[in-house]
N, C-alpha and C. Protein backbone atom coordinates (compact mmCIF):
# COMPACT_ATOMS: atom_id res chain seq x y z
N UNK A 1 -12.26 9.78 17.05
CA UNK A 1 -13.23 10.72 16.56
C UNK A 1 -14.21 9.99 15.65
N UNK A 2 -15.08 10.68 15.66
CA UNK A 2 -16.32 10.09 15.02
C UNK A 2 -17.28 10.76 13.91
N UNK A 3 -16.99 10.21 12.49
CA UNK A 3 -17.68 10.85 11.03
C UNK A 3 -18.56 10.86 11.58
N UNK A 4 -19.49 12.35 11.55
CA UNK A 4 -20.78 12.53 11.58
C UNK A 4 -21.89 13.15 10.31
N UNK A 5 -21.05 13.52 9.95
CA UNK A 5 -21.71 14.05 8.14
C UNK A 5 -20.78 13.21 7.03
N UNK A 6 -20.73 12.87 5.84
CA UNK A 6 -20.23 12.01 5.32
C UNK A 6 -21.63 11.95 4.09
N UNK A 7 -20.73 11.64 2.56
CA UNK A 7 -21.20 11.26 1.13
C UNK A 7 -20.24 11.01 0.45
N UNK A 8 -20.14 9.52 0.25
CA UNK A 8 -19.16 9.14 -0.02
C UNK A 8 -17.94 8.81 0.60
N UNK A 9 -17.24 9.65 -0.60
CA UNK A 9 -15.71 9.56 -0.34
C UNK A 9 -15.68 10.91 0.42
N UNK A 10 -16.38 11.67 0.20
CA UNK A 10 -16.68 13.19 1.14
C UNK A 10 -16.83 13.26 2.47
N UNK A 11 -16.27 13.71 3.31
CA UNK A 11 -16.32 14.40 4.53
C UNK A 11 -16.63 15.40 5.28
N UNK A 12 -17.99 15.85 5.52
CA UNK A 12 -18.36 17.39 5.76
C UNK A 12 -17.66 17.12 7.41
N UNK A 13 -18.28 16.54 8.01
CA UNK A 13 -17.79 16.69 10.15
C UNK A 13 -17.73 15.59 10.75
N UNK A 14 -16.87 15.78 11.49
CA UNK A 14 -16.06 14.66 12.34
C UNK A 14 -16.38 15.54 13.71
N UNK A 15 -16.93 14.89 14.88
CA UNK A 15 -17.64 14.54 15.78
C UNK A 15 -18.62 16.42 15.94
N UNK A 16 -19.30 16.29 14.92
CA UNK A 16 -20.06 17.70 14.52
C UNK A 16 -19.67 19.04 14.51
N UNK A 17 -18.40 18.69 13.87
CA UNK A 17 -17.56 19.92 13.51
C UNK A 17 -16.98 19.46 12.20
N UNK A 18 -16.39 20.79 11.25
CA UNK A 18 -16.39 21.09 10.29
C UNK A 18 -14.90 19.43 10.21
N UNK A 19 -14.67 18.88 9.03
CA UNK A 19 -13.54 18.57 9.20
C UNK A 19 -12.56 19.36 8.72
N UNK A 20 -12.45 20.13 8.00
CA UNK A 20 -11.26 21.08 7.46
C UNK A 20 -10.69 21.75 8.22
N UNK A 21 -11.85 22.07 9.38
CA UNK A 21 -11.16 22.86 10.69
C UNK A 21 -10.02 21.66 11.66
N UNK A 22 -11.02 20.80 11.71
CA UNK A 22 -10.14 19.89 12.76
C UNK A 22 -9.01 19.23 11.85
N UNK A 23 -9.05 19.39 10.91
CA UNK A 23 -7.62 18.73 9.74
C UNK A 23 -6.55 20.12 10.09
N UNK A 24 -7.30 21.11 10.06
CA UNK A 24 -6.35 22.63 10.13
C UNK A 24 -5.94 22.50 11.63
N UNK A 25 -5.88 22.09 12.20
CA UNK A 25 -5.43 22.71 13.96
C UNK A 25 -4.34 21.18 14.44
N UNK A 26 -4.81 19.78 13.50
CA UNK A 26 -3.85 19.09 13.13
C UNK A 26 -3.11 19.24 12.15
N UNK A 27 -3.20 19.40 11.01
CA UNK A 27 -1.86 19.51 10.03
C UNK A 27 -1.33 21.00 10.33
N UNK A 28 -1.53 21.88 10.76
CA UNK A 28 -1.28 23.16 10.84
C UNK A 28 -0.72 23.93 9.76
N UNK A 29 0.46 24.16 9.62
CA UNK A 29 0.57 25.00 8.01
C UNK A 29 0.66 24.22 6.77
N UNK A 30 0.71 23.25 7.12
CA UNK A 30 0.40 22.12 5.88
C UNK A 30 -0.79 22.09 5.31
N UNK A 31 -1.64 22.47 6.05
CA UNK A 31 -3.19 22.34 5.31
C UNK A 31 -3.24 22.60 3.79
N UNK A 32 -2.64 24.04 3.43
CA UNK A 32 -2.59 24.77 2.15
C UNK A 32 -1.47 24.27 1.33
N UNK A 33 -0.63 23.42 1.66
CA UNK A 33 0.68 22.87 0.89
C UNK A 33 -0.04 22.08 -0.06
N UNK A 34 0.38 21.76 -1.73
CA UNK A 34 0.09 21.16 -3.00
C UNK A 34 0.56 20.68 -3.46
N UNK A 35 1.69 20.11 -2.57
CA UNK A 35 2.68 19.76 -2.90
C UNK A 35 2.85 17.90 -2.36
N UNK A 36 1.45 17.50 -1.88
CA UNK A 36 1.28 16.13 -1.87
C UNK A 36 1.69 15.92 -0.20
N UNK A 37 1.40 16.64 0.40
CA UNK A 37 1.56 16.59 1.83
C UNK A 37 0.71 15.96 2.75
N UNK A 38 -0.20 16.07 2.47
CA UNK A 38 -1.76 15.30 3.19
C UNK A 38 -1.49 13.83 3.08
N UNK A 39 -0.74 13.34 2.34
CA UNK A 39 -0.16 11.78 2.02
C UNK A 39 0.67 11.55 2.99
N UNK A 40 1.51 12.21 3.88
CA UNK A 40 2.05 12.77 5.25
C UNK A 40 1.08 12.20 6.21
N UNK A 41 0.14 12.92 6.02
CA UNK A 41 -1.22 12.88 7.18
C UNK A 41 -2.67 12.15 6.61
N UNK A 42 -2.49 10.72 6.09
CA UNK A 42 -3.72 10.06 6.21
C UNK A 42 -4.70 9.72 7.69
N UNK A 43 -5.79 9.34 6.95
CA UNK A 43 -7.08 8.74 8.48
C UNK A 43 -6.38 7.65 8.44
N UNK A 44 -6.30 6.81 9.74
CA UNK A 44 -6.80 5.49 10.15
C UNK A 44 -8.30 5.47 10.13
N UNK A 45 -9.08 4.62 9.83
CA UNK A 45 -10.39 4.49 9.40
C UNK A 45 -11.27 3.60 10.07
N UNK A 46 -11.90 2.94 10.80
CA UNK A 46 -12.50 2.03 11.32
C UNK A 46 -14.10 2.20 10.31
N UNK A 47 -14.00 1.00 9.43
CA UNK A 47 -15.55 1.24 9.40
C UNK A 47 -16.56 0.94 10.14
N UNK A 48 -18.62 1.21 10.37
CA UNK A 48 -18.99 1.11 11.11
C UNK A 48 -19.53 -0.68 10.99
N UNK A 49 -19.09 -1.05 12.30
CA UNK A 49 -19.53 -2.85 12.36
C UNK A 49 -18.10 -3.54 11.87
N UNK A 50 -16.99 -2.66 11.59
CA UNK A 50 -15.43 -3.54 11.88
C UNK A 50 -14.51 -3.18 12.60
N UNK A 51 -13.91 -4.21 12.95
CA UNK A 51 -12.55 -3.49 14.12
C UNK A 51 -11.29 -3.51 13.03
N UNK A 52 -10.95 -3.94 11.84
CA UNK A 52 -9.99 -3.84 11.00
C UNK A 52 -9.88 -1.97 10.57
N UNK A 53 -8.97 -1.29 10.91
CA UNK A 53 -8.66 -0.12 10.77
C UNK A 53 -7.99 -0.65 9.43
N UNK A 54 -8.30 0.63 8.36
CA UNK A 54 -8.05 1.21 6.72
C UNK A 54 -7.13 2.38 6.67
N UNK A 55 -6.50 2.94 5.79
CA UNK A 55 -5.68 3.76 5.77
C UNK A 55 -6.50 4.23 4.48
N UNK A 56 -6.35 5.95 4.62
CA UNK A 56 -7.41 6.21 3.93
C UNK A 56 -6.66 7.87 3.60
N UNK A 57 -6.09 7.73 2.04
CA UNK A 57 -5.31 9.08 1.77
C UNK A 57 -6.64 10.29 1.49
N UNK A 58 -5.90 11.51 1.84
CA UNK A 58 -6.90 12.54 1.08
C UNK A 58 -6.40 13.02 -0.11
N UNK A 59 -7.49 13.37 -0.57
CA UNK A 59 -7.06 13.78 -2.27
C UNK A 59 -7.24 15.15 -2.38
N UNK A 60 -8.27 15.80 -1.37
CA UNK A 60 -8.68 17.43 -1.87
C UNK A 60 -9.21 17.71 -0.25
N UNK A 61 -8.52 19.02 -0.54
CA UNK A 61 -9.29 20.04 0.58
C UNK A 61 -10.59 20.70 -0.42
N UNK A 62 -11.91 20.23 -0.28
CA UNK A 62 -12.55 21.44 -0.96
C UNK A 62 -13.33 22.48 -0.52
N UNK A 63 -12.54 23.88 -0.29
CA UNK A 63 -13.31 24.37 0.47
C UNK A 63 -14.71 25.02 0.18
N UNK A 64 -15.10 24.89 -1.20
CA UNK A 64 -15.92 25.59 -1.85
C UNK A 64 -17.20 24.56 -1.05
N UNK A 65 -17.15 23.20 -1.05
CA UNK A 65 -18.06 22.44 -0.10
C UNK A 65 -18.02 21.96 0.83
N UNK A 66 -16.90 22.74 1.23
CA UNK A 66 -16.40 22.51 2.80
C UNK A 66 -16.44 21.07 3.56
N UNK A 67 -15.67 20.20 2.25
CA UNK A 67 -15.34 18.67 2.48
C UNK A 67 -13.63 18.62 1.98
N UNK A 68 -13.66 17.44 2.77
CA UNK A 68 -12.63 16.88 2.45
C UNK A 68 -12.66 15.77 1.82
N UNK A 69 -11.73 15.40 0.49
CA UNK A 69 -11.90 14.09 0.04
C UNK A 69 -11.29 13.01 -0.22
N UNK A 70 -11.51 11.62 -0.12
CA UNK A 70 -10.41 10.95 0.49
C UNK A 70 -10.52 9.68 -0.46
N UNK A 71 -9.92 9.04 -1.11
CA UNK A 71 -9.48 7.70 -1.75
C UNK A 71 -10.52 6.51 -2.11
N UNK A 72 -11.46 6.31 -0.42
CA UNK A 72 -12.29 5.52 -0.72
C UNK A 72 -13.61 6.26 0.09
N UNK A 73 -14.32 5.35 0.24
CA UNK A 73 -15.49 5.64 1.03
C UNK A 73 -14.89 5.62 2.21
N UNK A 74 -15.82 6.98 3.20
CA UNK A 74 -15.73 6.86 4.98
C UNK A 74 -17.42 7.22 5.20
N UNK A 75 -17.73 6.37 5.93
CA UNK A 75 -19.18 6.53 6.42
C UNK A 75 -19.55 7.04 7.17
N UNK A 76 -20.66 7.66 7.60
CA UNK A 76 -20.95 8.21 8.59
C UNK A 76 -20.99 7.30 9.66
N UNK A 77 -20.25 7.92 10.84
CA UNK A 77 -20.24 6.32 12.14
C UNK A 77 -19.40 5.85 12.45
N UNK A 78 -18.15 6.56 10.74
CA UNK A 78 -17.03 5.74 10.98
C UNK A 78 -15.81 6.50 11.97
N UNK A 79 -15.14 5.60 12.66
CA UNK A 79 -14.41 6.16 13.40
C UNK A 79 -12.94 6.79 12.83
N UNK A 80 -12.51 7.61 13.24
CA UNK A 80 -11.09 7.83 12.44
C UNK A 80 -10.08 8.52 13.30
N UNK A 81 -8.89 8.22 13.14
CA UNK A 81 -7.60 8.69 13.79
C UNK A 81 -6.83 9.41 12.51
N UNK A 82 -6.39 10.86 13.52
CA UNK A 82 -5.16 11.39 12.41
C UNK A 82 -4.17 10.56 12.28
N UNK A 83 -3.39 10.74 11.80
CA UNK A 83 -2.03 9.48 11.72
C UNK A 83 -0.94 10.64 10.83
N UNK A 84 0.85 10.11 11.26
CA UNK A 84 1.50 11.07 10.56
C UNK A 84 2.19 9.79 9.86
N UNK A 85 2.86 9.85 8.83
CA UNK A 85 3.77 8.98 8.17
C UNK A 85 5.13 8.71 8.68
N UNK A 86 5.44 7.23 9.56
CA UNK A 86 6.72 7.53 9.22
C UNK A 86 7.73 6.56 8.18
N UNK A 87 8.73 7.12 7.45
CA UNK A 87 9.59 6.55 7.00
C UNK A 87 9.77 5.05 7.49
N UNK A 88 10.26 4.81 8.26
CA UNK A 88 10.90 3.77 9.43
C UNK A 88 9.93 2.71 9.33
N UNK A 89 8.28 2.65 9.81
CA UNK A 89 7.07 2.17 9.76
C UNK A 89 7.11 1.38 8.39
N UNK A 90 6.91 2.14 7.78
CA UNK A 90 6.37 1.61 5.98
C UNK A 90 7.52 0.79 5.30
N UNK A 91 8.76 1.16 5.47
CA UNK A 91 9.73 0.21 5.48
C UNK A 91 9.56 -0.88 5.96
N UNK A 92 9.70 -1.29 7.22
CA UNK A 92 9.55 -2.14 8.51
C UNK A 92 8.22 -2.69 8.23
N UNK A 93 7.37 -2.46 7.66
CA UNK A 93 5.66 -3.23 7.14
C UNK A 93 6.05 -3.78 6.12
N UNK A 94 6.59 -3.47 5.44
CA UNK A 94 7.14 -3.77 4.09
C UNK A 94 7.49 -5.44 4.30
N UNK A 95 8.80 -5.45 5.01
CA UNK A 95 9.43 -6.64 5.60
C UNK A 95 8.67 -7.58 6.73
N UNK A 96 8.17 -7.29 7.02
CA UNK A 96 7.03 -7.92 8.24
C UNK A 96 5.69 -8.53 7.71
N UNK A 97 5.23 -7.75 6.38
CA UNK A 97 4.42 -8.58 5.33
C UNK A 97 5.12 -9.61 4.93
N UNK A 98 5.96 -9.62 4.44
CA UNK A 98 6.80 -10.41 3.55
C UNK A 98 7.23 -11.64 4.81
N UNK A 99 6.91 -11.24 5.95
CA UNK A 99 7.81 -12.25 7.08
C UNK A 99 6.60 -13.04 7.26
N UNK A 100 5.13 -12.67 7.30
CA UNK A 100 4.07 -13.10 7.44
C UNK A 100 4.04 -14.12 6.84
N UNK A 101 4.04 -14.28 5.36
CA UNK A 101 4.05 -15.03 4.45
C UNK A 101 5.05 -16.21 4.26
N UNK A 102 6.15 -16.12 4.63
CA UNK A 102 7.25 -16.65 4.76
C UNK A 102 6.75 -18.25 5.81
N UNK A 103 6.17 -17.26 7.34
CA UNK A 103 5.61 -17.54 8.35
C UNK A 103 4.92 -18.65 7.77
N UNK A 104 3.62 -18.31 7.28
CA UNK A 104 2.34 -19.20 6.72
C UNK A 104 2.92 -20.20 5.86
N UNK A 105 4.16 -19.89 4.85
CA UNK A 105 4.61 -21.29 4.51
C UNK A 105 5.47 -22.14 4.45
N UNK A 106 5.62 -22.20 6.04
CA UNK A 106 6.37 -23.17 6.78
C UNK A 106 7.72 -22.93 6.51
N UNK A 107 7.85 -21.23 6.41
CA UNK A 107 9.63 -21.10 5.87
C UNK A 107 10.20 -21.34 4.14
N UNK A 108 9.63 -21.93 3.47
CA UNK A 108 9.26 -22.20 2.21
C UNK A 108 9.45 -20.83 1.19
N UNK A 109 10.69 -20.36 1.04
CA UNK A 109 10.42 -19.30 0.14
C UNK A 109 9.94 -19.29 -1.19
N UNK A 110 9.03 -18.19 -1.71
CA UNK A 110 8.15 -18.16 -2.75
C UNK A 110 9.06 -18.13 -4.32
N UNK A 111 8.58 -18.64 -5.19
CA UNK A 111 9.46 -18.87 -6.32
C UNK A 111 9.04 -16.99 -6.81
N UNK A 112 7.90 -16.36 -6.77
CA UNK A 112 7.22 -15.23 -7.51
C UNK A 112 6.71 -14.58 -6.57
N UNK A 113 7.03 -13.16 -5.85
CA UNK A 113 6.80 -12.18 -5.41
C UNK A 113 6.09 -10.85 -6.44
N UNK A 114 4.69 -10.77 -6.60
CA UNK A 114 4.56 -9.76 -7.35
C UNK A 114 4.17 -8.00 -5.39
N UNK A 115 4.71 -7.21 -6.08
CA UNK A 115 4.70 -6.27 -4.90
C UNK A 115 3.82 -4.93 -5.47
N UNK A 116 2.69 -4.98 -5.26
CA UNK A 116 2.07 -3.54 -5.54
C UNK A 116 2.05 -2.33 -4.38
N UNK A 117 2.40 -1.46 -4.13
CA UNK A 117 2.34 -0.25 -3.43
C UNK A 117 2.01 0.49 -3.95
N UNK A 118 1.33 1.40 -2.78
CA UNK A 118 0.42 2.29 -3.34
C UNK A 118 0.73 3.76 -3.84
N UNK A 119 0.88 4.09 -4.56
CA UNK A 119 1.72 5.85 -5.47
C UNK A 119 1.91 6.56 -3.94
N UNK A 120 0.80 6.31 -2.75
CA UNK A 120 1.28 7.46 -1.81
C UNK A 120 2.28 7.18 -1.12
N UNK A 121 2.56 5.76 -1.08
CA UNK A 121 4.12 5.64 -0.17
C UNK A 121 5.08 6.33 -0.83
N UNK A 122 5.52 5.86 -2.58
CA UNK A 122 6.39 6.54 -3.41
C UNK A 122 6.39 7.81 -2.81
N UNK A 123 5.23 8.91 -2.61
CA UNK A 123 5.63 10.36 -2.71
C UNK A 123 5.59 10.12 -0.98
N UNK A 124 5.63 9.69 -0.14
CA UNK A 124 6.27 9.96 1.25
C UNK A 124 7.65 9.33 1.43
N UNK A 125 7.78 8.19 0.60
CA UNK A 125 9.07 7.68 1.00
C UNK A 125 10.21 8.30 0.03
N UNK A 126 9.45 8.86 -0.38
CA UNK A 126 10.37 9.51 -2.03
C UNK A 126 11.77 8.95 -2.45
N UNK A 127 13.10 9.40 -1.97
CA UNK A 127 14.20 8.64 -1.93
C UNK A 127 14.51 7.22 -1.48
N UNK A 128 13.39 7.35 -0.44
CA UNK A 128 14.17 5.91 0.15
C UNK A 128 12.82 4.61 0.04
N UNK A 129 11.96 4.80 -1.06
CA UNK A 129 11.44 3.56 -1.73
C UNK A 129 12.22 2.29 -2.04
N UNK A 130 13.14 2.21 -2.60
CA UNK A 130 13.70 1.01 -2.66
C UNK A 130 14.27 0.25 -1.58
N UNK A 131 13.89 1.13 -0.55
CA UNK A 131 14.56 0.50 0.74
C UNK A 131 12.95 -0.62 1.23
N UNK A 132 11.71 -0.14 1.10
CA UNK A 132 10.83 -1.15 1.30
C UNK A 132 10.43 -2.47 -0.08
N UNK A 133 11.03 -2.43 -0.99
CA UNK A 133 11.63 -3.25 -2.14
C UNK A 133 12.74 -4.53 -1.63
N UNK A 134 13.65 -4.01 -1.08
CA UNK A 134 14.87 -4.41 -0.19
C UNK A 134 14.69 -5.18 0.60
N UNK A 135 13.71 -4.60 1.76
CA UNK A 135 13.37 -4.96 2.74
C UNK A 135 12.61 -6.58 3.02
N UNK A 136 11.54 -6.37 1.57
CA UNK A 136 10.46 -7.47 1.24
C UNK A 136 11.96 -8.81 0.63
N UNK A 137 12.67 -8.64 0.31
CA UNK A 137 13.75 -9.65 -0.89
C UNK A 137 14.79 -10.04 0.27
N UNK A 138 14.86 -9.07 1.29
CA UNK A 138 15.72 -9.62 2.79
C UNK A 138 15.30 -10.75 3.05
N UNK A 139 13.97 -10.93 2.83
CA UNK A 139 13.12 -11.79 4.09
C UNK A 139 12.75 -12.76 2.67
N UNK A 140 12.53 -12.77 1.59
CA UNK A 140 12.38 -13.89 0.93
C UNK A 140 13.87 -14.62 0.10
N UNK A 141 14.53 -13.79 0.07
CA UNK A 141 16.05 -14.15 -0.19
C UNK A 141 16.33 -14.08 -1.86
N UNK A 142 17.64 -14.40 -2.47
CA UNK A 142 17.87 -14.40 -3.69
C UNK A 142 16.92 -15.59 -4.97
N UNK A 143 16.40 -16.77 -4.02
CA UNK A 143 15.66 -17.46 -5.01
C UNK A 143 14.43 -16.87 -5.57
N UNK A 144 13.76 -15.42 -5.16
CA UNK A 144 12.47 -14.82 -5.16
C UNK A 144 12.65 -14.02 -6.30
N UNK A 145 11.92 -14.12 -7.19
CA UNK A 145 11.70 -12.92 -7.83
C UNK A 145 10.45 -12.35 -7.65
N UNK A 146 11.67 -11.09 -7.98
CA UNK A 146 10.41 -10.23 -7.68
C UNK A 146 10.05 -8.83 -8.89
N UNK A 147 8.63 -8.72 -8.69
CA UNK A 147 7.93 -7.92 -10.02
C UNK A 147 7.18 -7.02 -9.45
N UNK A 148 6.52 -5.84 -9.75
CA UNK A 148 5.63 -5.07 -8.96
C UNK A 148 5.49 -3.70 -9.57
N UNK A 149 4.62 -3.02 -8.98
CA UNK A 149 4.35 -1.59 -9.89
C UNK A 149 3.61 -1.11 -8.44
N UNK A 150 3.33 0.34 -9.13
CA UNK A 150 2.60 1.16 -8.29
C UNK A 150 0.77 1.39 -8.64
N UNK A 151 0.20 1.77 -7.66
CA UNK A 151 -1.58 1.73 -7.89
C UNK A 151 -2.03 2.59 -6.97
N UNK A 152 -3.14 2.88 -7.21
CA UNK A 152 -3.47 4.06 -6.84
C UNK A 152 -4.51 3.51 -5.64
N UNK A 153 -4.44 2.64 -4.77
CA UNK A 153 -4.94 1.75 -3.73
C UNK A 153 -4.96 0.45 -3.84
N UNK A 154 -5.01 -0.62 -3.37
CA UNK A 154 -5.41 -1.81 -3.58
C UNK A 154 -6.25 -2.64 -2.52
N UNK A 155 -6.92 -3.32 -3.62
CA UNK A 155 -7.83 -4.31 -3.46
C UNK A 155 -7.69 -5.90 -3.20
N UNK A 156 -7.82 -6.29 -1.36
CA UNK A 156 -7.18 -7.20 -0.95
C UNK A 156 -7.61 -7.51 0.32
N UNK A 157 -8.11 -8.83 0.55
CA UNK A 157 -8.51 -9.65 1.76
C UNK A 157 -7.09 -9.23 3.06
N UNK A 158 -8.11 -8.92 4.06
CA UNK A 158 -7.04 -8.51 5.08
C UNK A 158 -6.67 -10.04 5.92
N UNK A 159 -5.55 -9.89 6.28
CA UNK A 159 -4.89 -10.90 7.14
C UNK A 159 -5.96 -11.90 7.92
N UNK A 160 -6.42 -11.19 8.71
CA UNK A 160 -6.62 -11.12 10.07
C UNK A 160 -7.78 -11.90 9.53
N UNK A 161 -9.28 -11.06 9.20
CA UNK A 161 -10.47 -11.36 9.21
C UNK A 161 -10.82 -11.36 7.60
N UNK A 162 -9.87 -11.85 6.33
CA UNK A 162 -10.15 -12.18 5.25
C UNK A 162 -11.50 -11.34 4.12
N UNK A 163 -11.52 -10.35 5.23
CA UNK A 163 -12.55 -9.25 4.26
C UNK A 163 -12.24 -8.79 3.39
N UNK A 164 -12.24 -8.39 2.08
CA UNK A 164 -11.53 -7.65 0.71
C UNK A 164 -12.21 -6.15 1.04
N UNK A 165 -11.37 -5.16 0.91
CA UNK A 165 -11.01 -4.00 1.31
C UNK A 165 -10.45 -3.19 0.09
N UNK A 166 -10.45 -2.15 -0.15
CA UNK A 166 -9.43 -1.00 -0.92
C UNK A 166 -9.13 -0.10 0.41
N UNK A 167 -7.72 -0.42 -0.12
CA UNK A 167 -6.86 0.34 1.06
C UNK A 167 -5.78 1.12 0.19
N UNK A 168 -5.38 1.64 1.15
CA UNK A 168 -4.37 3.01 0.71
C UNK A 168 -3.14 3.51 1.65
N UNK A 169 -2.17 3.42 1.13
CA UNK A 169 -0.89 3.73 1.40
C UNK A 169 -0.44 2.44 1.80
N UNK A 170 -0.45 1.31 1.27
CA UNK A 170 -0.32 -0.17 1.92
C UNK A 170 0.84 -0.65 0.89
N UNK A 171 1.35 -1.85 0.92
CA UNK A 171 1.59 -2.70 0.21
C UNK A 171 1.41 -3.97 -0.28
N UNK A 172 0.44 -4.70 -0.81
CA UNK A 172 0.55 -6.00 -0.88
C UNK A 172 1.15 -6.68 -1.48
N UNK A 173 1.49 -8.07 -1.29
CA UNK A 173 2.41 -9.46 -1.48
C UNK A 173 1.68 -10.18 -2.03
N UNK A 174 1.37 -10.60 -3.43
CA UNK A 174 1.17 -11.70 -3.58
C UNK A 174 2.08 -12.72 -4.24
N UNK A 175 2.09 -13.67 -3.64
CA UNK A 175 3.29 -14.72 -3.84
C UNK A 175 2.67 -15.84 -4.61
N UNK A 176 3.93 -16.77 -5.16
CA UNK A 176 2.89 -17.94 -6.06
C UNK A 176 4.84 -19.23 -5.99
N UNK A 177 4.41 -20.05 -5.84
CA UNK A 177 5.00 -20.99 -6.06
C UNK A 177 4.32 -22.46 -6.65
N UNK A 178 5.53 -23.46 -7.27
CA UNK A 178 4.85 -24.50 -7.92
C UNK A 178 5.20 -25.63 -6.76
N UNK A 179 4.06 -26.23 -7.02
CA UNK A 179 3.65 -27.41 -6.44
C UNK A 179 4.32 -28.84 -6.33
């Protein structure tokens, strides 16, 4: 689907329809839940002129301006997919970051793991957060320490094509060892 109205972080229509409607006929009785549910149901995001897809939480239904509002900027142009959360996924990314890195240095585990995630995994993974904690210390082992907190998105060169991004519902790794 395709942002066609857009200010900002605001969302009036996605492929020239309202988005609140097309969020309502996907989230279905969730729409009205306040209870931090829409963190359930983030965009995948494509901005316009990248193929690196963003994860992109909403923060407000507002219907008084009949937008929706979401974490960072979505542009008009930009492409977007509903997406549901799962448990299993964000875990399993968790450890597969951490394997990446491992990967890149030649097997070499890191003396300093700092781990930021983003507050919306906490409220989807709710109980079982420490299992993507776990997951990251599997794969770097007992010599790693590790330190980390929660943020309300982060700001971080993607893998792939080294662009710096604010993303949302993610986790990043940054690692540090001595020389």
């Amino acid at each position: 689907r395709t942002v066609t109205k857009s200010k900002g972080t605001k969302v009036y229509e996605i492929d020239n329809h309202s988005a609140i409607e097309l969020y309502k006929i996907y989230l279905g009785p969730y729409i009205d839940d306040r209870t931090n549910s829409t963190l359930l149901f983030p965009f995948s995001v494509k901005l316009p002129g990248s193929s690196m897809p963003l994860a992109r939480s909403i923060l407000e239904i507002n219907y008084k301006e009949n937008c929706m509002i979401f974490t960072g900027d979505i542009p008009e142009g930009s492409t977007v997919r509903f997406m549901k959360a799962s448990f299993d996924k964000l875990i399993d990314a968790a450890g597969n970051a951490a394997q990446q890195i491992l990967d890149g240095s030649a097997g070499v585990s890191p003396k300093l793991a700092i781990l930021i995630s983003c507050v919306g995994r906490k409220v989807v993974l709710e109980k079982q957060i420490d299992d993507e904690v776990d997951a990251v210390a599997e794969v770097f082992g007992v010599d790693t320490t590790l330190s980390g907190f929660y943020s309300y998105g982060e700001i971080s060169p993607h893998v792939i094509n080294n662009a710096c991004e604010m993303y949302n519902q993610t986790m990043t790794i940054t690692t540090l060892n001595e020389l």
